[in-house]
Protein backbone atom coordinates (compact mmCIF):
# COMPACT_ATOMS: atom_id res chain seq x y z
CA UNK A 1 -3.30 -9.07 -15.20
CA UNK A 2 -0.57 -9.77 -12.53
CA UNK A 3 0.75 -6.43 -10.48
CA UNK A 4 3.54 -6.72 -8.86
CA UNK A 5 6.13 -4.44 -6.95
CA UNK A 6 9.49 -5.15 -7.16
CA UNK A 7 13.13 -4.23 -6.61
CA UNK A 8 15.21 -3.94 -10.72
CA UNK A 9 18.37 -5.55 -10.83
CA UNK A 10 19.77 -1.97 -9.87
CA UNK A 11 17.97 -1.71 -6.77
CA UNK A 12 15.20 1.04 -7.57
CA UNK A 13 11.73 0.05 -6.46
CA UNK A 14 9.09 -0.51 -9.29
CA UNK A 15 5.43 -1.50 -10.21
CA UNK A 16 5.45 -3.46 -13.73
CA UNK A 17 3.11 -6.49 -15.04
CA UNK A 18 3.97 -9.71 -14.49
CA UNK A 19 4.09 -12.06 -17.51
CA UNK A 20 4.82 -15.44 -17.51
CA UNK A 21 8.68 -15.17 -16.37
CA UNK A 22 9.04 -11.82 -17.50
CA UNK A 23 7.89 -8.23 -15.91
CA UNK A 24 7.23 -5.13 -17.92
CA UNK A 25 7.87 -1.65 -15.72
CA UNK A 26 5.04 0.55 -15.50
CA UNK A 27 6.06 3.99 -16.86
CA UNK A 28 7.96 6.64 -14.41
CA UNK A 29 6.97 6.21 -10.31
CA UNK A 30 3.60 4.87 -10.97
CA UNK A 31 2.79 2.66 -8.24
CA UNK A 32 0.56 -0.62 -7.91
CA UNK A 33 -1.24 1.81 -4.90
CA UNK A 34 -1.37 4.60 -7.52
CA UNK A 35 -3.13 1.75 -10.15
CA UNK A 36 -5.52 0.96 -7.45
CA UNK A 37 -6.68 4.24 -6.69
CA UNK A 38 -7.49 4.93 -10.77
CA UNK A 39 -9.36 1.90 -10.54
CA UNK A 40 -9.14 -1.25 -12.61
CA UNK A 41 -10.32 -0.14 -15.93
CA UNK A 42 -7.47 2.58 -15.77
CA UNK A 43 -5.16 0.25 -14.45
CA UNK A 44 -5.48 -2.58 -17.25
CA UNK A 45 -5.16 -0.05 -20.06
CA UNK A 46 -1.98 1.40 -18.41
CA UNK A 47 -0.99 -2.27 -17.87
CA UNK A 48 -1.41 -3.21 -21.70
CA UNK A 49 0.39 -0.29 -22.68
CA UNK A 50 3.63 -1.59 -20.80
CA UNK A 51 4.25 -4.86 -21.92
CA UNK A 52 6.09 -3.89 -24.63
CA UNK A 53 9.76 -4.94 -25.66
CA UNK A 54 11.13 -7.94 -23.74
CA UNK A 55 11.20 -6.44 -20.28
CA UNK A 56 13.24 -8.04 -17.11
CA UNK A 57 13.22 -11.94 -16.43
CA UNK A 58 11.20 -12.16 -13.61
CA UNK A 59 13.92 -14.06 -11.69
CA UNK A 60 16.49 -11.15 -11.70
CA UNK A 61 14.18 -8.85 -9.45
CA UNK A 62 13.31 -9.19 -5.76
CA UNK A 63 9.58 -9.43 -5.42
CA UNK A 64 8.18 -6.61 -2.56
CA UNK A 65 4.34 -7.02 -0.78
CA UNK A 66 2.34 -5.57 -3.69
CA UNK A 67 1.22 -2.63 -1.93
CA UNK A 68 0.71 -1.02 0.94
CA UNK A 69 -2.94 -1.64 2.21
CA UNK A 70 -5.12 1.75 3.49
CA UNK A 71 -6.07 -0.82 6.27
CA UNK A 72 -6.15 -4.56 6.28
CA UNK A 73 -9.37 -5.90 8.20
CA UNK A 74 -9.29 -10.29 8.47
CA UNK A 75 -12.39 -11.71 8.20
CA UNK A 76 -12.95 -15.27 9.74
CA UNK A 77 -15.52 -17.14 6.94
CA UNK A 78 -14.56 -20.59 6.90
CA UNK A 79 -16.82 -22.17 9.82
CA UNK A 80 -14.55 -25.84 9.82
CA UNK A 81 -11.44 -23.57 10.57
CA UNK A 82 -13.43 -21.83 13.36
CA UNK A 83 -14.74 -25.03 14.59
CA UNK A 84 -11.24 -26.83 14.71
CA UNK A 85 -9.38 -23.88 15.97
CA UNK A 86 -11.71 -23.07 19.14
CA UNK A 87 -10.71 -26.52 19.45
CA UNK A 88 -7.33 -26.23 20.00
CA UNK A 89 -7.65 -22.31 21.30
CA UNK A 90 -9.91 -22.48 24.09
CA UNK A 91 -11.07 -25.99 24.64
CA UNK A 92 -14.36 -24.83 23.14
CA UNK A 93 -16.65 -26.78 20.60
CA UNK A 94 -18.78 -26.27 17.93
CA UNK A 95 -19.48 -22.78 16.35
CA UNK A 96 -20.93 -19.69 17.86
CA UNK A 97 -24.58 -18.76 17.11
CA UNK A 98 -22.84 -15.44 16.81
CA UNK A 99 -20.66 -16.51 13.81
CA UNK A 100 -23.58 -17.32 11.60
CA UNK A 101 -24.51 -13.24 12.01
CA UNK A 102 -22.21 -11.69 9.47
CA UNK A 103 -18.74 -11.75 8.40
CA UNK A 104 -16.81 -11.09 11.80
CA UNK A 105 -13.46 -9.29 11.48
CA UNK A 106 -10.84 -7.93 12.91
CA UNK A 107 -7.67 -5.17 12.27
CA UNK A 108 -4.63 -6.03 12.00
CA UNK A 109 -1.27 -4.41 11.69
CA UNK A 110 -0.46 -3.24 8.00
CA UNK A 111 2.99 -2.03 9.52
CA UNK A 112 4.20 -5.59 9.83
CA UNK A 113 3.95 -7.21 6.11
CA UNK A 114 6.12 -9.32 4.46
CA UNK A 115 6.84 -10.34 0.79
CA UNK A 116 6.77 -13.51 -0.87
CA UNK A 117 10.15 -15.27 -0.22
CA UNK A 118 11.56 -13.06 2.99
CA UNK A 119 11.84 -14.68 6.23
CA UNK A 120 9.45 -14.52 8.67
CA UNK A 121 10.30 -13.98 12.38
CA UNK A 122 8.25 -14.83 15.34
CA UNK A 123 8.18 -13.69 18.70
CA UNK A 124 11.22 -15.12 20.46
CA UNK A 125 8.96 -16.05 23.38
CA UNK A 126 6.43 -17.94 21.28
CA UNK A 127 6.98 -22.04 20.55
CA UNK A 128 3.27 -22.96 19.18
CA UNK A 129 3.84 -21.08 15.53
CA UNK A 130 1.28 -21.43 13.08
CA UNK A 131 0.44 -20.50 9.50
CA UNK A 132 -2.74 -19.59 7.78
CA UNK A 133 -3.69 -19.94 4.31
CA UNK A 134 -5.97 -17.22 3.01
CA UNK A 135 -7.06 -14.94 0.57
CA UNK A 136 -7.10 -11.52 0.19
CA UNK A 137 -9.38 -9.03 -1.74
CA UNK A 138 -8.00 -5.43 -2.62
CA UNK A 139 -10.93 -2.70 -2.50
CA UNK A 140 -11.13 0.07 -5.52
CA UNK A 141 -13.20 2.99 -4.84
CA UNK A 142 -14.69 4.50 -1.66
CA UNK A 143 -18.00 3.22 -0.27
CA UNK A 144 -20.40 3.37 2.95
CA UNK A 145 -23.06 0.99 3.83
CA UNK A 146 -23.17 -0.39 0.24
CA UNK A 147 -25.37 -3.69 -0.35
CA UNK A 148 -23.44 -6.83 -2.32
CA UNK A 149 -24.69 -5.96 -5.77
CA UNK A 150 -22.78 -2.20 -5.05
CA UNK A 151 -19.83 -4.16 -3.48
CA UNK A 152 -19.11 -6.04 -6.56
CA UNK A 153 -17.78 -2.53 -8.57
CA UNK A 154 -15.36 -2.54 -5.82
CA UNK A 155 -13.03 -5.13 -6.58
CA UNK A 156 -9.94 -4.59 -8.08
CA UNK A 157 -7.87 -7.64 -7.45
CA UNK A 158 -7.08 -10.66 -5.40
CA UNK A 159 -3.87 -11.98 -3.51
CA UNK A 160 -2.31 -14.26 -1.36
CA UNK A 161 -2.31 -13.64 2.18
CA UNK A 162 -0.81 -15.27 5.17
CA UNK A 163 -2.11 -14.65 8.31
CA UNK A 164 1.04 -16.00 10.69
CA UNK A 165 -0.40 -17.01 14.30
CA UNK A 166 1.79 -17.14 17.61
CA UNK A 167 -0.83 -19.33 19.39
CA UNK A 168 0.55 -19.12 23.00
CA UNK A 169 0.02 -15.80 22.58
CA UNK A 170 -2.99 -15.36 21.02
CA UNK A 171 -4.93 -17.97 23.59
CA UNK A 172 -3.50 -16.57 26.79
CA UNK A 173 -4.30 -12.75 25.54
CA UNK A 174 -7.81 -13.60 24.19
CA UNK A 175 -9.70 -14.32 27.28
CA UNK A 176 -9.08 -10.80 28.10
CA UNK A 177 -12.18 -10.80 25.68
CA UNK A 178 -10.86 -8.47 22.86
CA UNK A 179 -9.54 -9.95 19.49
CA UNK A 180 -6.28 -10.89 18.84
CA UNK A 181 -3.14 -8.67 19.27
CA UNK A 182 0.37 -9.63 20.24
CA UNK A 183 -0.58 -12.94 18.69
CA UNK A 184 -1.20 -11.80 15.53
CA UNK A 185 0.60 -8.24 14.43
CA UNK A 186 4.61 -9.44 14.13
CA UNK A 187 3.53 -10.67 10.62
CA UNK A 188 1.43 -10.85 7.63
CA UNK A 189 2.56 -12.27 4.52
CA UNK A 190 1.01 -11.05 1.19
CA UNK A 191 2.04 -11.76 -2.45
CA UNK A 192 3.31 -12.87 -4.61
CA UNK A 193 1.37 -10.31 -6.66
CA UNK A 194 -2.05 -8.95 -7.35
CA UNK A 195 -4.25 -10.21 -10.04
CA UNK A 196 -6.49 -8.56 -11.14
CA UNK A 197 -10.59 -8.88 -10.71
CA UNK A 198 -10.88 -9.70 -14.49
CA UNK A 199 -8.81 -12.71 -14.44
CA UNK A 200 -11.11 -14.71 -12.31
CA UNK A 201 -14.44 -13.70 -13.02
CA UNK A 202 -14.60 -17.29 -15.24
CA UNK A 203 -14.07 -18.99 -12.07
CA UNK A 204 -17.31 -18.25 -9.92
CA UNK A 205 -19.60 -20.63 -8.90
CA UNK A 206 -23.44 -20.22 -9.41
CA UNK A 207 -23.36 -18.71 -5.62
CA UNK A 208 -21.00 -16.24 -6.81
CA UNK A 209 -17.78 -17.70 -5.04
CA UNK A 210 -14.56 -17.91 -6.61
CA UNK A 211 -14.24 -21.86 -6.88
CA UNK A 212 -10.20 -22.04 -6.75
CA UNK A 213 -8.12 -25.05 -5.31
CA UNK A 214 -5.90 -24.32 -2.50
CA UNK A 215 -3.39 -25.92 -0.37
CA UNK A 216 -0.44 -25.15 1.93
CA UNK A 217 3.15 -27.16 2.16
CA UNK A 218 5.24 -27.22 4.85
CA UNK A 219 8.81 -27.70 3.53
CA UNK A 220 7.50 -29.12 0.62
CA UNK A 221 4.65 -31.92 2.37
CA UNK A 222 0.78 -30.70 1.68
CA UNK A 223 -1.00 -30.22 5.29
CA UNK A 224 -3.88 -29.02 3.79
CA UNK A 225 -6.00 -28.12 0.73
CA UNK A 226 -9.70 -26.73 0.56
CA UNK A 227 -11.41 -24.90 -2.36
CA UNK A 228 -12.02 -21.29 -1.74
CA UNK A 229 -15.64 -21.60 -2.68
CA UNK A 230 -15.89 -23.05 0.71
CA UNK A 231 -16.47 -19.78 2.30
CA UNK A 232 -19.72 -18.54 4.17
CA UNK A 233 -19.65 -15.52 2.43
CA UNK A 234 -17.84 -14.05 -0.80
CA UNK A 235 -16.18 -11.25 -1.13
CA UNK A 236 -18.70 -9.08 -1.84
CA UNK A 237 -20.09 -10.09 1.27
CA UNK A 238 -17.41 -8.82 3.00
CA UNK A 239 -16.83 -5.63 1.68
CA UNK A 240 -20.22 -4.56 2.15
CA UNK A 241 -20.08 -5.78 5.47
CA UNK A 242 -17.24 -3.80 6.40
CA UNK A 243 -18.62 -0.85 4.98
CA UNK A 244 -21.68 -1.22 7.33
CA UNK A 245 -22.30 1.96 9.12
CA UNK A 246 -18.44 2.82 8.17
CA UNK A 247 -16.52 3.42 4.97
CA UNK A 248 -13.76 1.26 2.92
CA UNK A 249 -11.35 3.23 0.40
CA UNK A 250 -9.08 2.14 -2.35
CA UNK A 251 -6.48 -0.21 -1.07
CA UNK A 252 -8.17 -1.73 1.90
CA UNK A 253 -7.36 -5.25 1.94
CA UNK A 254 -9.74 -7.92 3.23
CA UNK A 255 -8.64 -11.33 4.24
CA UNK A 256 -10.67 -14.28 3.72
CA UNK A 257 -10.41 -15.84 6.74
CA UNK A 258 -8.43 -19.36 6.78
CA UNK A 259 -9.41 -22.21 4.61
CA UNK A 260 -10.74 -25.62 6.34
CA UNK A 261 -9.08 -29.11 5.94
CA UNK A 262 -5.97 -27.70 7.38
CA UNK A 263 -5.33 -24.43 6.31
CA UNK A 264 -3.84 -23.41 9.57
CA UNK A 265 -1.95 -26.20 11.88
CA UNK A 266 -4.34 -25.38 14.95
CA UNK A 267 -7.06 -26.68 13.25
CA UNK A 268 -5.48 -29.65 12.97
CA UNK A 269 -4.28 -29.58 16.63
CA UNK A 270 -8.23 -29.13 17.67
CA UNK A 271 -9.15 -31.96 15.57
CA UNK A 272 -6.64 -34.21 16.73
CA UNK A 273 -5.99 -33.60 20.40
CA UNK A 274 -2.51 -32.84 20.14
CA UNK A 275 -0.04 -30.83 18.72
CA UNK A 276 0.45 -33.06 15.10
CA UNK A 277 1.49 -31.69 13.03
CA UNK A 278 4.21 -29.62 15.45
CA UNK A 279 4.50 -26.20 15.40
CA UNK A 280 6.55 -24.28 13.04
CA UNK A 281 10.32 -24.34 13.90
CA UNK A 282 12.97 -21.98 12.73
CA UNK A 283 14.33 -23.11 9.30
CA UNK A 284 10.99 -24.79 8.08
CA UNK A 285 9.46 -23.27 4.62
CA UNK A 286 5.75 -22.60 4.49
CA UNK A 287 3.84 -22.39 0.69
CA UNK A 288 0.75 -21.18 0.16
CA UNK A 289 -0.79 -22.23 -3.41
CA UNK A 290 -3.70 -20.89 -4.77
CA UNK A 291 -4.63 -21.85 -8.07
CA UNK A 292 -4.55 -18.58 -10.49
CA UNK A 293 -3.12 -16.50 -7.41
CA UNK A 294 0.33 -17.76 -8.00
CA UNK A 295 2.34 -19.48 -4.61
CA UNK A 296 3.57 -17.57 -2.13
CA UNK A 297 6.75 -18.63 0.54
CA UNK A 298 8.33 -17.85 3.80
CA UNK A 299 10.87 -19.23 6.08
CA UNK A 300 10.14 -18.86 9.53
CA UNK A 301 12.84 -17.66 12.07
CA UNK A 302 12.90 -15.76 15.17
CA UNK A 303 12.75 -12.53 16.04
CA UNK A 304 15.19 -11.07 19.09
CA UNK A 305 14.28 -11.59 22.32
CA UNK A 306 11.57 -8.98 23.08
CA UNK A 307 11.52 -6.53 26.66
CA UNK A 308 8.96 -8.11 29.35
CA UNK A 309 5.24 -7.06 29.07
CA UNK A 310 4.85 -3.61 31.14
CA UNK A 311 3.64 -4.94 34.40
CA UNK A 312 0.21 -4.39 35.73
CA UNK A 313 -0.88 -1.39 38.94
CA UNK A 314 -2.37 -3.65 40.74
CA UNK A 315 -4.63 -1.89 43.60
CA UNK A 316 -7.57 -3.70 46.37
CA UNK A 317 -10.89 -2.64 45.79
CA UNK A 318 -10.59 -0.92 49.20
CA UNK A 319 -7.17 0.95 47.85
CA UNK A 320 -9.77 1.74 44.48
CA UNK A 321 -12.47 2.99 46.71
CA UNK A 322 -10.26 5.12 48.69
CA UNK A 323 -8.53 6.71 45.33
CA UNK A 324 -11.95 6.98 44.01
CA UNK A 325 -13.25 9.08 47.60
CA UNK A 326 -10.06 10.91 47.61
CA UNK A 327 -10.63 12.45 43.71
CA UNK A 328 -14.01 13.58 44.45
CA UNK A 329 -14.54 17.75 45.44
CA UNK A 330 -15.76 17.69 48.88
């Protein structure tokens, strides 16, 4: 089943069930967040019981992010991406020993999303733009330290998830040594809806990985394609991973990671010693296709000119030392 939040042809904001070119409104305010949080048995029934009648042609309503994530934690599980990007990041070859430990991740902002088909706008400041092609894995259900076989019950659903990069940024701000911040949380692109756990279970491999064809276009020319079975760890994986010594709730979202064989342009950069293909530019059109996830698209702009970074107290060690003397009871 295909969720999907959307704006009627009157403007209200709904949840309904995508189907073929038509979507059927779930009854009252329910919300996809609401269908999560019932959990996906709950959620298909409700779903079956509102396709009824011929409902609205899917091309008369504005298509919103599906929902609004709990927290949305990007995981990195694609070691050619990690190998091409430290490429073109930090000079760096190879992958870390560290990498092959577990499913690294970080947070990023679930302030900043942005639906299938509305522009996306970069800092003003930032000239090496990049996409990412991943997938993302909704959580059902609260869990802590659960194993994989445990994670499994908490899927509800899968969607597309683009994980846009300023790289300038993001290099110059990493060798602080902390993840990724500025360079990362202006926007994240999910949509165009979320399908449900169900309608993919056919497609796992004997690992357990969801074995789907993906690709990006940029303004309509492919730059990349991988399979998503490509991963170092499925999904499971993940979620029990980030559950570790924590907790995960309904409507967490989980990000793949980006796909290899060019599923972000700084691979590509890494692999080829310069910046070909160039760096997004206002006006170009980025697709993300993943086959039974739908396609999801954005056209980059710019964002305003930000204010300057707050500048730094900078103090000698001998000013430190004296500040330090000065605050301690004599």
């Amino acid at each position: 089943m295909r969720l999907a939040t959307y704006l009627d042809p009157a403007g209200t904001r709904r949840a309904g069930v995508v189907v073929e070119d038509r979507v059927f409104a779930l009854p009252g305010d329910t919300t996809v967040e609401q269908l999560v949080e019932r959990g996906l048995s709950a959620a298909l029934e409700m779903g079956a019981r509102a396709v009824t009648g011929e409902g609205t042609a899917l091309a008369g309503v504005r298509l919103q992010v599906p929902l609004r994530p709990a927290s949305i934690r990007d995981f990195v599980t694609f070691e050619e991406h990690v190998e091409g990007v430290r490429r073109s990041i930090d000079r760096s070859s190879g992958v870390p020993d560290a990498w092959y430990d577990a499913p690294t991740f970080y947070f990023t902002n679930p302030h900043a999303l942005v639906a299938a088909d509305e522009e996306v706008a970069f800092p003003a400041r930032s000239v090496a733009r990049d996409l990412e092609l991943e997938v993302a894995v909704v959580v059902q259900g609260e869990g802590r330290s659960l194993d994989e076989a445990a994670a499994r019950d908490h899927v509800f659903g899968y969607t597309l998830m683009n994980d846009w990069s300023a790289r300038d940024l993001q290099a110059r701000e990493m060798q602080v040594g902390l993840g990724p911040a500025k360079g990362k949380d202006f926007a994240t692109s999910l949509g165009p809806w979320l399908v449900t756990a169900d309608e993919l279970e056919d497609r796992r491999d004997p690992g357990g990985f969801l074995d789907l064809a993906c690709r990006v276009l940029v303004n309509g020319d492919v730059i990349g394609e991988d399979r998503l079975a490509h991963m170092g760890w499925t999904f499971e994986a993940m979620i029990a991973h980030a559950s570790r010594d924590s907790r995960v709730v309904a409507g967490d979202v989980m990000g793949s990671g980006t796909t290899g064989h060019g599923g972000c342009l700084a691979e590509l950069w890494g692999r080829h010693g310069r910046q070909d293909p160039p760096p997004l530019r206002d006006g170009d059109v980025v697709t993300l296709e993943v086959e039974g996830l739908g396609r999801l698209s954005n056209r980059v702009t710019s964002a305003p000119a930000s204010p300057a970074a707050p500048a730094v107290s900078r103090r000698t060690p001998a000013e430190r030392d004296a500040a330090r003397t000065a605050s301690v009871p004599s």
